[in-house]
C-alpha atoms as a PDB file:
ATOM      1  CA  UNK A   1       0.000   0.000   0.000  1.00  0.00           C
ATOM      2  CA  UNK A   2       1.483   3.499  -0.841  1.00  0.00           C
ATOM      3  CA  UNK A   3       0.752   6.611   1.096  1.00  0.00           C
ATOM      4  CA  UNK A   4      -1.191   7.726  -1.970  1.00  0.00           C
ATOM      5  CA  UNK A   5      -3.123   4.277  -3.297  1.00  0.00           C
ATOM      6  CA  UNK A   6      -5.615   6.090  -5.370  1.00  0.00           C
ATOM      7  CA  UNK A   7      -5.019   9.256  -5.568  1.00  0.00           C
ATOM      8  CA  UNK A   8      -4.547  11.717  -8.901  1.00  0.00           C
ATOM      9  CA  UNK A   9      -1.784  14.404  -8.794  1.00  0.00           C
ATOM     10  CA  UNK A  10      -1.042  17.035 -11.366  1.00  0.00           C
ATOM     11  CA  UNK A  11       2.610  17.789 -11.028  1.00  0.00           C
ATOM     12  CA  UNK A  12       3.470  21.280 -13.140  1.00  0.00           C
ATOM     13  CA  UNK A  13       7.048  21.506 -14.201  1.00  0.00           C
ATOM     14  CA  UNK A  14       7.900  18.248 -13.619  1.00  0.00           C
ATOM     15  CA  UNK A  15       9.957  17.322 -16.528  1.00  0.00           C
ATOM     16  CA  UNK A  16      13.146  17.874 -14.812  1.00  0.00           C
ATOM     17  CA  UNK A  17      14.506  18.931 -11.535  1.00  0.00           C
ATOM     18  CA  UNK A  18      12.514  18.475  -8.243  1.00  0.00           C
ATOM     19  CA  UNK A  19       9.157  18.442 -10.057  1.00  0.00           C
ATOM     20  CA  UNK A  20       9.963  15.015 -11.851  1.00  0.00           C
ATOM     21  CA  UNK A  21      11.626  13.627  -8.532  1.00  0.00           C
ATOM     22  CA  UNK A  22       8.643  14.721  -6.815  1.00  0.00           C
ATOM     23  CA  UNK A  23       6.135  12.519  -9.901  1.00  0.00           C
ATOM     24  CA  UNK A  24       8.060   9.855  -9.448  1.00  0.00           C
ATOM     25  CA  UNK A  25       8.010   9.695  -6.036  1.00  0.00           C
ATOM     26  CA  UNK A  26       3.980  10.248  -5.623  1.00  0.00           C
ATOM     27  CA  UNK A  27       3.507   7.697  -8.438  1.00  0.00           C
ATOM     28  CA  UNK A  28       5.905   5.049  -6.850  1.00  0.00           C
ATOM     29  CA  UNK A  29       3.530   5.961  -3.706  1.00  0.00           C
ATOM     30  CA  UNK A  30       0.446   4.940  -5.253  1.00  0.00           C
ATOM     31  CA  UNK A  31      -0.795   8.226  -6.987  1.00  0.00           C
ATOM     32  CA  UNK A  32      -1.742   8.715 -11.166  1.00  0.00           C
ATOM     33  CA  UNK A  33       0.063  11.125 -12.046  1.00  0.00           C
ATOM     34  CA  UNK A  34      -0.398  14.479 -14.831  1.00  0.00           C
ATOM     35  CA  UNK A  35       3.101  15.424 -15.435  1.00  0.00           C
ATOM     36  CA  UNK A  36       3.187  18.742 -16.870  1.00  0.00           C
ATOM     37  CA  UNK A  37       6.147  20.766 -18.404  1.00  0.00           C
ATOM     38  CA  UNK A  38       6.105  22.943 -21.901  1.00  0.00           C
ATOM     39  CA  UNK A  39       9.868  21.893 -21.868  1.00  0.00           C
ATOM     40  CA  UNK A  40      10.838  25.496 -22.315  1.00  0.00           C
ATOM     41  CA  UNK A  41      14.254  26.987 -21.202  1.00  0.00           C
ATOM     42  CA  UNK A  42      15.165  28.367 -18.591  1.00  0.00           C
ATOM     43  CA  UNK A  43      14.079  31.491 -19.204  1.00  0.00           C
ATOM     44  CA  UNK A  44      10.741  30.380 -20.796  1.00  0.00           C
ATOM     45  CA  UNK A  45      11.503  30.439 -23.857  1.00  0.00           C
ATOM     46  CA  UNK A  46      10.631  27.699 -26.466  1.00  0.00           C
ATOM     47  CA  UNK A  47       9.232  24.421 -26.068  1.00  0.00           C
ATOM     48  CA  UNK A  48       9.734  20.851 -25.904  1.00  0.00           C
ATOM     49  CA  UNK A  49       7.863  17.716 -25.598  1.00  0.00           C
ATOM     50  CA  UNK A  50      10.332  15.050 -24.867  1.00  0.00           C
ATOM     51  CA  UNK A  51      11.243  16.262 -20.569  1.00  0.00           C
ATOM     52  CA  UNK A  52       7.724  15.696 -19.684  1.00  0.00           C
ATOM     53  CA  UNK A  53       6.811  12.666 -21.407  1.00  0.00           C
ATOM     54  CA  UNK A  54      10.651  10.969 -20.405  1.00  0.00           C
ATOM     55  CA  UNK A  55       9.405  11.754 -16.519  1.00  0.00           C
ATOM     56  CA  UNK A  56       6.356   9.409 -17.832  1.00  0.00           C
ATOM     57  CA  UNK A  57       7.902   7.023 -19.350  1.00  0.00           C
ATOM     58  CA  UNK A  58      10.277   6.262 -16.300  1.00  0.00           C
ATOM     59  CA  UNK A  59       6.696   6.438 -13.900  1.00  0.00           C
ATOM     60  CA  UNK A  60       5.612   3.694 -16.667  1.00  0.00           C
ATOM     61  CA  UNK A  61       8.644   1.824 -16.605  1.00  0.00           C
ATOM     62  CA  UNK A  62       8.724   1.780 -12.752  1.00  0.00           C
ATOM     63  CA  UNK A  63       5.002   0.518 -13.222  1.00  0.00           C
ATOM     64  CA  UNK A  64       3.300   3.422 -11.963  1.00  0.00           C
ATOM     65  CA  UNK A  65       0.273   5.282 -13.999  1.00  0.00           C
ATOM     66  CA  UNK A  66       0.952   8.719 -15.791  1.00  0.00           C
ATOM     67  CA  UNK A  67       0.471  11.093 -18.596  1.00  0.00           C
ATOM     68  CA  UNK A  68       1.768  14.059 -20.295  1.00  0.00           C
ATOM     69  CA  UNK A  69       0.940  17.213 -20.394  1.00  0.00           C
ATOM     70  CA  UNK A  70       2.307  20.012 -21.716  1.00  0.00           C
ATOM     71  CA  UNK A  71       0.307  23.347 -21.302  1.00  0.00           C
ATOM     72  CA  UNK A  72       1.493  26.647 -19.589  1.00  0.00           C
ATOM     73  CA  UNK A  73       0.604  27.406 -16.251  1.00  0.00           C
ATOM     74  CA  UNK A  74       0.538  31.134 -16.932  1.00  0.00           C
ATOM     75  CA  UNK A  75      -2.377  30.506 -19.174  1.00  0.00           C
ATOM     76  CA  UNK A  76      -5.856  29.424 -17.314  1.00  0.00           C
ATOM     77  CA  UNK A  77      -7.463  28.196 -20.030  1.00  0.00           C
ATOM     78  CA  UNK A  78      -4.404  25.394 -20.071  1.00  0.00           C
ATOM     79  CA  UNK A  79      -4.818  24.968 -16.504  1.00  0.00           C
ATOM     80  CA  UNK A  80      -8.251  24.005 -16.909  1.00  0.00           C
ATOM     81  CA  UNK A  81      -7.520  21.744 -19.236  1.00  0.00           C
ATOM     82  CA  UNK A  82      -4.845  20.110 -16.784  1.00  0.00           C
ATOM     83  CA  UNK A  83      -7.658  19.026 -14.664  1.00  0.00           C
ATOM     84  CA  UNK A  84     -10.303  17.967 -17.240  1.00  0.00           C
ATOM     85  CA  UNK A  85      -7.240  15.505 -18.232  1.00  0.00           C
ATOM     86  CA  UNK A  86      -6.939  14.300 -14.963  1.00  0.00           C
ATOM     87  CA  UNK A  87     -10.529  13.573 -14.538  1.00  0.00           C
ATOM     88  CA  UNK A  88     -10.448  12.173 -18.114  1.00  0.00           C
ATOM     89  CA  UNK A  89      -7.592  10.196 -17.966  1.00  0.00           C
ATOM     90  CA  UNK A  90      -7.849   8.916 -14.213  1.00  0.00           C
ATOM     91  CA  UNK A  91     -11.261   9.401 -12.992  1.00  0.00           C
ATOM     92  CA  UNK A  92     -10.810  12.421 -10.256  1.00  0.00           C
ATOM     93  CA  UNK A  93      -8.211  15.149  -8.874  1.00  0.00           C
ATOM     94  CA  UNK A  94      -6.588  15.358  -5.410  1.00  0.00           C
ATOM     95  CA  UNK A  95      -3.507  16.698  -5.357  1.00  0.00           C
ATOM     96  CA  UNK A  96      -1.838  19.809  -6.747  1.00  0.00           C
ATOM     97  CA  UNK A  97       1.985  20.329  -7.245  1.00  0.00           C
ATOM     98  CA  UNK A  98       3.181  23.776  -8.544  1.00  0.00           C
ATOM     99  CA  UNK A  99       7.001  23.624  -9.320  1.00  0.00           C
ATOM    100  CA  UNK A 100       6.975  25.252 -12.654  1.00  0.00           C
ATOM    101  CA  UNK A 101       9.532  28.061 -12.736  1.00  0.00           C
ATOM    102  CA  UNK A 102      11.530  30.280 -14.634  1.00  0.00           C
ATOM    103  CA  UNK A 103      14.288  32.801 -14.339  1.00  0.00           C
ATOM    104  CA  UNK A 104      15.090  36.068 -15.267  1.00  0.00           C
ATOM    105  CA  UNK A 105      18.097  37.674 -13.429  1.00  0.00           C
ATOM    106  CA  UNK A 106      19.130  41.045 -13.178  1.00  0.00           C
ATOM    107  CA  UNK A 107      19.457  43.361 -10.803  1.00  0.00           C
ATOM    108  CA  UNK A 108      16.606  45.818 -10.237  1.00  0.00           C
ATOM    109  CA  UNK A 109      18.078  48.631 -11.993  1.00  0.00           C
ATOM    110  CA  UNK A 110      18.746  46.473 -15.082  1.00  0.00           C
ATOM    111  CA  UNK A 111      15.362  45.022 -15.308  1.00  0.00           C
ATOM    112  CA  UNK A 112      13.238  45.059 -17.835  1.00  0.00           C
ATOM    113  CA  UNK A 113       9.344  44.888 -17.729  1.00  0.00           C
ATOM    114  CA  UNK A 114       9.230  42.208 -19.462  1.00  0.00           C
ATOM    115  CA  UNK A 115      11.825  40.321 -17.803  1.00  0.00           C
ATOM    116  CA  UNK A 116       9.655  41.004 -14.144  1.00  0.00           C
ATOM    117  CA  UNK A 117       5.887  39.918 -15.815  1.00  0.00           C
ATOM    118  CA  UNK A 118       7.415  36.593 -17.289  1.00  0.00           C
ATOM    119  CA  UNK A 119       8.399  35.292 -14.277  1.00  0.00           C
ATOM    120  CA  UNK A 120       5.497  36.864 -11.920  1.00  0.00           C
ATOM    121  CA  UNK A 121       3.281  35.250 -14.870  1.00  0.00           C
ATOM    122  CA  UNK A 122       4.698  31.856 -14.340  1.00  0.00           C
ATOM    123  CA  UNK A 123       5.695  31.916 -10.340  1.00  0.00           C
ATOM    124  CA  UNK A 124       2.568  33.863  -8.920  1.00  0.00           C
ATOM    125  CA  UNK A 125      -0.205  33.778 -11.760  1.00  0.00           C
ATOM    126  CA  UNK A 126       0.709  30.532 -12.403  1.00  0.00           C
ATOM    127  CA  UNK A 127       0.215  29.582  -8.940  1.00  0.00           C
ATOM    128  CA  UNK A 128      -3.271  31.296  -9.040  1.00  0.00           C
ATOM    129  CA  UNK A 129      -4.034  29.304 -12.587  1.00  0.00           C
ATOM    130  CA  UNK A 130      -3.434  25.721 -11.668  1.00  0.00           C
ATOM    131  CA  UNK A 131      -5.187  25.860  -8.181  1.00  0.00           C
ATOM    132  CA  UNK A 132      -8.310  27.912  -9.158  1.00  0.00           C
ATOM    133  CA  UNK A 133      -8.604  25.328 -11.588  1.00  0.00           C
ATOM    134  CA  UNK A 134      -8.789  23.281  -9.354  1.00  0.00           C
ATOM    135  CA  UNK A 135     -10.039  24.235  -5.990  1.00  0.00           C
ATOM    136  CA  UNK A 136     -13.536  24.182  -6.456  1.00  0.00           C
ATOM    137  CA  UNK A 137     -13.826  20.507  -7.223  1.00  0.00           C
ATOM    138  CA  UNK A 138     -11.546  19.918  -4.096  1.00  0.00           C
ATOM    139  CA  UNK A 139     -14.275  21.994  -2.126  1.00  0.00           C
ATOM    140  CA  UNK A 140     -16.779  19.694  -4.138  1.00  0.00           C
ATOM    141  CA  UNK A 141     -15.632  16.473  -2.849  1.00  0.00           C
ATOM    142  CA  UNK A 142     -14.255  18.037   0.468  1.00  0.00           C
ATOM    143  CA  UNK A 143     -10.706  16.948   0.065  1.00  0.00           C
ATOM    144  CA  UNK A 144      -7.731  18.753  -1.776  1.00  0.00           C
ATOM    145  CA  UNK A 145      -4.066  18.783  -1.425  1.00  0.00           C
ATOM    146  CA  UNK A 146      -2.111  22.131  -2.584  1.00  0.00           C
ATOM    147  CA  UNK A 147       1.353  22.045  -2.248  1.00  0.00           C
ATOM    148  CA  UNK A 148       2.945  25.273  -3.482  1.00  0.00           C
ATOM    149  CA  UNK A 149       6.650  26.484  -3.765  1.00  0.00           C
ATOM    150  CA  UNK A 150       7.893  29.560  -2.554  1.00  0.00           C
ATOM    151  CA  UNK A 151      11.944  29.717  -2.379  1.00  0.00           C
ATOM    152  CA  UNK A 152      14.426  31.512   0.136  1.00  0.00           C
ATOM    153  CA  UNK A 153      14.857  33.685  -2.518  1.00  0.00           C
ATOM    154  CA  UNK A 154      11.563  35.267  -1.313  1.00  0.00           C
ATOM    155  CA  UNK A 155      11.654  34.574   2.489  1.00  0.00           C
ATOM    156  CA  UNK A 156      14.939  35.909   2.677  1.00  0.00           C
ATOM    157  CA  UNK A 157      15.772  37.739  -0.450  1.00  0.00           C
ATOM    158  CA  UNK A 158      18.648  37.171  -2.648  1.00  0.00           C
ATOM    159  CA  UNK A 159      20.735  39.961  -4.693  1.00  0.00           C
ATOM    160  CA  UNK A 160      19.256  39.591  -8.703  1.00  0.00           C
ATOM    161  CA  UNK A 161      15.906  38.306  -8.418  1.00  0.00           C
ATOM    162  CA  UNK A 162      13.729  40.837  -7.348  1.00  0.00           C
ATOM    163  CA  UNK A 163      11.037  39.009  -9.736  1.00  0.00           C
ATOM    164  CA  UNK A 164      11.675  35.779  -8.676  1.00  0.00           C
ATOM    165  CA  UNK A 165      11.825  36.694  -5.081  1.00  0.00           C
ATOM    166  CA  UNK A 166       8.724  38.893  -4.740  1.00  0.00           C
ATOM    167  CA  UNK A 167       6.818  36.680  -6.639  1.00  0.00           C
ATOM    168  CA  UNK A 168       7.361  33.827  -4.503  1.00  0.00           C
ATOM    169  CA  UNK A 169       6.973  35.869  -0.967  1.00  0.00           C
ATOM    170  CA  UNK A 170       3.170  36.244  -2.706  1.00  0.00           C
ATOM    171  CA  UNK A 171       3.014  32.695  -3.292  1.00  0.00           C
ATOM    172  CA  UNK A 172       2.947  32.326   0.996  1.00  0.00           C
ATOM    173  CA  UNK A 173       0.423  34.713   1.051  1.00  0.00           C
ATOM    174  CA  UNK A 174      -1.491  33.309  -1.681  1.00  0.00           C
ATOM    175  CA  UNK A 175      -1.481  29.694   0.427  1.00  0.00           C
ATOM    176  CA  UNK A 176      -2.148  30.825   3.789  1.00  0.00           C
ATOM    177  CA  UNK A 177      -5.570  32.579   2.513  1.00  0.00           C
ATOM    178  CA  UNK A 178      -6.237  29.460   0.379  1.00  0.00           C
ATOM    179  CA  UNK A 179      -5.748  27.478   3.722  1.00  0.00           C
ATOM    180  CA  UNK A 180      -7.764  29.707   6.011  1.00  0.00           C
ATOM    181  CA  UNK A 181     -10.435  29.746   3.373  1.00  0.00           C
ATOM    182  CA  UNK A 182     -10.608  26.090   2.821  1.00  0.00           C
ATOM    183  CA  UNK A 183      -9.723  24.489   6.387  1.00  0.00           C
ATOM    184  CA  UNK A 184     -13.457  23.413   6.768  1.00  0.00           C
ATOM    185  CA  UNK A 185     -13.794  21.685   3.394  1.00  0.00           C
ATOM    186  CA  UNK A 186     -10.778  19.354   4.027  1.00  0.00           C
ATOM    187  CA  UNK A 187      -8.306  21.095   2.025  1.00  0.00           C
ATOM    188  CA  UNK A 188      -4.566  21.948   2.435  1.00  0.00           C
ATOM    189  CA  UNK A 189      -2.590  24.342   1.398  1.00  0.00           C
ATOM    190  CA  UNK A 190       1.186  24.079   2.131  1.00  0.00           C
ATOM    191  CA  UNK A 191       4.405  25.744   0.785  1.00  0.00           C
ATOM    192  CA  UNK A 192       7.936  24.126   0.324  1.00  0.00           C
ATOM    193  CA  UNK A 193      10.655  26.122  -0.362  1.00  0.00           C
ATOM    194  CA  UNK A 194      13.540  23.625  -1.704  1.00  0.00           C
ATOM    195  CA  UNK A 195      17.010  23.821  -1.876  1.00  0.00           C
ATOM    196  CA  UNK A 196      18.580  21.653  -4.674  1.00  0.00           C
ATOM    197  CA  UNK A 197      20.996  21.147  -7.363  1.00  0.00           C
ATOM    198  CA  UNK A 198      18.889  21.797 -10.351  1.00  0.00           C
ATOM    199  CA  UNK A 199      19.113  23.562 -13.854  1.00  0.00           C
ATOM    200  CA  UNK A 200      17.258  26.388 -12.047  1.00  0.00           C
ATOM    201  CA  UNK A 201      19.865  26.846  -9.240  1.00  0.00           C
ATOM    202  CA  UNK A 202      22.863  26.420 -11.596  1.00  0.00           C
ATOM    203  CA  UNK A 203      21.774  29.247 -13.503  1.00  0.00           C
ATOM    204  CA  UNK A 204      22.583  31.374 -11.756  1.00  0.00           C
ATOM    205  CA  UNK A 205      25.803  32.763 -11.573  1.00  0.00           C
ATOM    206  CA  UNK A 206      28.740  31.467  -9.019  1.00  0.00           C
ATOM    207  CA  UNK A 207      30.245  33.760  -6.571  1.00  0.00           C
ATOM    208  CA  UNK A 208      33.539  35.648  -7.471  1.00  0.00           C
ATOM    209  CA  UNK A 209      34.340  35.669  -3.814  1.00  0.00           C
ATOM    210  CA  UNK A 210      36.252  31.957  -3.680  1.00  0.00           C
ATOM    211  CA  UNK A 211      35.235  30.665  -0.365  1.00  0.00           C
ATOM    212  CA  UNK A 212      31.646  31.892  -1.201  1.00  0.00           C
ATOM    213  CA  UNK A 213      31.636  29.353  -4.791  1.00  0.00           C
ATOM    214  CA  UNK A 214      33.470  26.612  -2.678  1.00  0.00           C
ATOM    215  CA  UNK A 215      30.733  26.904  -0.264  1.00  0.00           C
ATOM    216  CA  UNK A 216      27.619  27.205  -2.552  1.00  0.00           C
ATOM    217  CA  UNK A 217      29.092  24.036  -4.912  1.00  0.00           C
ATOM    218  CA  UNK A 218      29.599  21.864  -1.962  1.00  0.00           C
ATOM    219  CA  UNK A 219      25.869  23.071  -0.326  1.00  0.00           C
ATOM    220  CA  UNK A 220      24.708  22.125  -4.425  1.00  0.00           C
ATOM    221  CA  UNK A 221      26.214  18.877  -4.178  1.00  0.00           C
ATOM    222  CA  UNK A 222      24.883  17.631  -0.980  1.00  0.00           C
ATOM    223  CA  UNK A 223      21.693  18.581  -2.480  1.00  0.00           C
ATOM    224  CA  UNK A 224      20.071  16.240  -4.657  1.00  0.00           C
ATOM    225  CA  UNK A 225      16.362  17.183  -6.178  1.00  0.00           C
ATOM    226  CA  UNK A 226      15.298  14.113  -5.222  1.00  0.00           C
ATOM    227  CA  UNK A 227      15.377  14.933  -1.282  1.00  0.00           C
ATOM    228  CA  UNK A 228      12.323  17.099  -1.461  1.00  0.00           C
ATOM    229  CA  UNK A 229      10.055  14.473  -2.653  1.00  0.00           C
ATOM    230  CA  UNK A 230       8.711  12.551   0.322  1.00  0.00           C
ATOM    231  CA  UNK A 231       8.038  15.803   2.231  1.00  0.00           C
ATOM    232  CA  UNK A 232       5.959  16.332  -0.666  1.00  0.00           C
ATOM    233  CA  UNK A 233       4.433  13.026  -0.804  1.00  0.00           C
ATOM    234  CA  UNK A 234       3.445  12.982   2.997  1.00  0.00           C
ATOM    235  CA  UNK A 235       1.850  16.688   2.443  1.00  0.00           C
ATOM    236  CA  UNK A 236       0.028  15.276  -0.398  1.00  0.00           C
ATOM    237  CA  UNK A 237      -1.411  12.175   1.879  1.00  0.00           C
ATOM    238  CA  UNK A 238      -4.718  11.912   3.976  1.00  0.00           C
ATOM    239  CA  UNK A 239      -1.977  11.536   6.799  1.00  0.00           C
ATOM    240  CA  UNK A 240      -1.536  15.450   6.646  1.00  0.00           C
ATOM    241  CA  UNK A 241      -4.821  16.396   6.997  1.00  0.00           C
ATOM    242  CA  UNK A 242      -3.559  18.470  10.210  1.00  0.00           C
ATOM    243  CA  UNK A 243      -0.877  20.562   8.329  1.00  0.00           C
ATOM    244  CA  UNK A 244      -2.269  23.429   6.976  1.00  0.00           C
ATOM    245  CA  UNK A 245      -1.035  26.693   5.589  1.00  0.00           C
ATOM    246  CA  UNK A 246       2.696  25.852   6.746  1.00  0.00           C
ATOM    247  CA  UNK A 247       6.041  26.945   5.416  1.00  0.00           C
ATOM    248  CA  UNK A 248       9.337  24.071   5.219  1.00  0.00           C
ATOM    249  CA  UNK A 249      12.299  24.449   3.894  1.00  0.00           C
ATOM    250  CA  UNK A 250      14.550  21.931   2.723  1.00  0.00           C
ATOM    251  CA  UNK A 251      17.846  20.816   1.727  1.00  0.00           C
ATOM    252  CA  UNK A 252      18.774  17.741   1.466  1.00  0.00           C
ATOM    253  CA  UNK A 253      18.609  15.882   5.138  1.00  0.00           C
ATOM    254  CA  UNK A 254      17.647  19.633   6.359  1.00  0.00           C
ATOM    255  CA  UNK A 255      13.850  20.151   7.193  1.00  0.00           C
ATOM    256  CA  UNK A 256      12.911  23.635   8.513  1.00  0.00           C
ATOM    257  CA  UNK A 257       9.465  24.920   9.648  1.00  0.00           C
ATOM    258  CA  UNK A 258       9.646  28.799   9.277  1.00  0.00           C
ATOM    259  CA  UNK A 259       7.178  31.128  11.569  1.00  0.00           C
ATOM    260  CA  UNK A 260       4.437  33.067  10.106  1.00  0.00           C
ATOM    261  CA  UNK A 261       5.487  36.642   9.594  1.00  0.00           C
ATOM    262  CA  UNK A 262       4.792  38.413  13.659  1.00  0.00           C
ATOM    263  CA  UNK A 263       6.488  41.091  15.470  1.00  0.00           C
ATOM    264  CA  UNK A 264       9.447  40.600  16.935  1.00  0.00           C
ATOM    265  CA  UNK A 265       8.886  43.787  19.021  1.00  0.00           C
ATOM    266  CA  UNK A 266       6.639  46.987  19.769  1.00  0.00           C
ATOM    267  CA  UNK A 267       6.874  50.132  21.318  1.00  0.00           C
ATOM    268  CA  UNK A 268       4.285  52.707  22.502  1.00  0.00           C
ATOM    269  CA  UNK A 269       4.455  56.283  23.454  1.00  0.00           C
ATOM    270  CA  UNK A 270       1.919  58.613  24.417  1.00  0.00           C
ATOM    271  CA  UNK A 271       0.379  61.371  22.517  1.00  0.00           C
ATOM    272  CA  UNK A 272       1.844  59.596  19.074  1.00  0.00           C
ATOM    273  CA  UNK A 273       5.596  59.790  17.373  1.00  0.00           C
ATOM    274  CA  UNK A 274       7.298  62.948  15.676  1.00  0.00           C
ATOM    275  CA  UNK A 275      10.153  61.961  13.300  1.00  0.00           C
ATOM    276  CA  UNK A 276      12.495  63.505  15.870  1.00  0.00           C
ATOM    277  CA  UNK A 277      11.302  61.071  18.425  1.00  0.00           C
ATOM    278  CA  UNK A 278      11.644  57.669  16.038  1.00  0.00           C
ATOM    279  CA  UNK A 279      15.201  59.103  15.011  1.00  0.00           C
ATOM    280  CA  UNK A 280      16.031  60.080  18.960  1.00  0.00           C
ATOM    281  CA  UNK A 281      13.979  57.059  20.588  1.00  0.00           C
ATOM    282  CA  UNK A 282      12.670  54.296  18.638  1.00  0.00           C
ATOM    283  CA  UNK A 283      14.982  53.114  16.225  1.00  0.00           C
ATOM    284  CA  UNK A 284      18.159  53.057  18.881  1.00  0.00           C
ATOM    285  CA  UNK A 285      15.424  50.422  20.870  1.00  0.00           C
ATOM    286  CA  UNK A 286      14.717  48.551  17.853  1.00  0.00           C
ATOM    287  CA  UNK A 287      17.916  48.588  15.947  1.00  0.00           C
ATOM    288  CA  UNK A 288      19.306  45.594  18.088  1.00  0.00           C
ATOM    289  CA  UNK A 289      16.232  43.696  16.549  1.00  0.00           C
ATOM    290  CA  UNK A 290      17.540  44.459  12.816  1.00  0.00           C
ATOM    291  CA  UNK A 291      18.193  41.767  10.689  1.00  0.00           C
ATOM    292  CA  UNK A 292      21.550  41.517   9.889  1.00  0.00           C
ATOM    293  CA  UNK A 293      23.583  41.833   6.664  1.00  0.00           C
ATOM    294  CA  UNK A 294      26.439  40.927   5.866  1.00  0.00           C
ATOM    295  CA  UNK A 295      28.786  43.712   3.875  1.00  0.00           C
ATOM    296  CA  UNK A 296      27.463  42.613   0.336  1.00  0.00           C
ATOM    297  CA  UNK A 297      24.000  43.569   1.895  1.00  0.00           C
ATOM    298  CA  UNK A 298      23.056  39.619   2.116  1.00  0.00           C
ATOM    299  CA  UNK A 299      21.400  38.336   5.286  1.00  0.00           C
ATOM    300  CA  UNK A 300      23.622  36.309   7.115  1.00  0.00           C
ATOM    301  CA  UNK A 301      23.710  32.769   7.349  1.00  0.00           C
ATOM    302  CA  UNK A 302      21.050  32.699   4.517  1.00  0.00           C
ATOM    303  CA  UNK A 303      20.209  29.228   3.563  1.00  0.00           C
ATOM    304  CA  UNK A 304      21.835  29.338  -0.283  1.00  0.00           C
ATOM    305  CA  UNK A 305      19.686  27.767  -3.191  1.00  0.00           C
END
């Protein structure tokens, strides 16, 4: 019996990287599996047929059930079409996996329009597409699984992806509402935010400092795609029917839970505040509670994707 004995997933960007690990993992557990990649590059350009259906073909192989798919996730009308597959091809819908990403780096003062709508199209829109597609037959047959990635890149930040990062700080949002709204119909929404050597991560560019690219290869090495999976599995599972609108991170035998955005501390004073009194009183109280960066402007002891 597998943790997901009949159960249908759509997997998005799953042709390579930590989305295929993570449909061949749900698949060897039991689930039917949508795999879904355009097979563009990295950047979104193009397309290609063959990553999505090879991630099939290896589900088949290992005798699991799947099929191809290869629509865009920043179009709704091909995320609609996503599910009518899945209920064509496998009866039903359970389980939603969003991993289907692109990158456009540059720092902010280099960017382009165009270079920050492509990826908010595909990270945050495209996280809206696939599970609006979906959510009201979960809230139908009260039961859904939504597992949704976020990144570091967002929790944290990271220097050159000021698209990438802000659109996947939304994509927490965007779950925790989902979560809060759908707690009652026996629905989940959960975020992941992995860590892993992929053809995302090795895109971009290595340190020039040389301890920093020693340290990020050997971090990239120790972190295979195919470590994120059975987190992903047991969120997907009837068994996680209590985890709801959390945030992990992982990296290879690493599993972090990361709070839900609070304060960290308050101050009051009577009558109101005058800019003299924030520069002269409040921000010498609260400066100790500053994040800290490092001299590159980089939070230290950032976990490194």
């Amino acid at each position: 019996m597998g943790m997901l004995d009949g159960r249908v997933a759509i997997c998005t960007g799953a042709g390579r990287g930590v989305g295929g690990e993570v449909a061949k993992l749900m698949a060897a557990n039991g689930a039917k599996v949508v795999v879904n990649d355009p097979g563009t590059s990295g950047s979104g350009e193009g397309s290609d047929t063959t990553p999505a259906q090879d991630i099939v073909n290896q589900i088949k192989a290992a005798g699991g059930d799947a099929v191809a798919n290869y629509g865009s996730v920043a179009k709704f009308d091909d995320c609609l079409a996503m599910v009518a597959q899945a209920r064509e091809a496998f009866g039903g819908l359970h389980i939603v996996f969003n991993a289907a990403g692109i990158l456009r780096d540059k720092m902010f003062h280099n960017m382009f329009p165009e270079d920050w709508q492509a990826v908010i199209d595909v990270h945050l829109t495209g996280h809206f597409n696939v599970n609006r597609a979906a959510i009201n037959l979960f809230r139908e047959q009260n039961y859904g699984r939504m597992i949704m990635v976020s990144s570091t890149s967002g929790l944290l930040g990271n220097i050159g992806q000021t698209n990438y990062g802000s659109a996947k700080m939304a994509v927490v949002a965007l779950a925790r509402i989902v979560a809060m709204e759908n707690a009652s119909r026996g629905i989940t929404a959960n975020v992941i935010c992995p860590s892993a050597d992929t053809r995302m991560t090795r895109s971009v560019p290595t340190p020039k400092d040389p301890a920093a690219a020693a340290l990020r290869e050997e971090r990239l090495r120790r972190s295979r795609a195919d470590a994120i999976a059975p987190l992903c599995v047991f969120l997907a599972s009837e068994q996680a029917s209590y985890v709801n609108g959390q945030v992990f991170h992982q990296r290879a035998a690493e599993l972090s839970l990361y709070s839900h955005m609070r304060p960290i501390r308050m101050l009051h004073h009577q009558g109101g505040w005058t800019p003299e009194l924030i520069a002269e009183v409040a921000m010498p109280s609260l400066q100790s509670a500053f994040t800290s960066l490092d001299s590159r402007g980089v939070h230290s002891g950032m976990p490194m994707e």
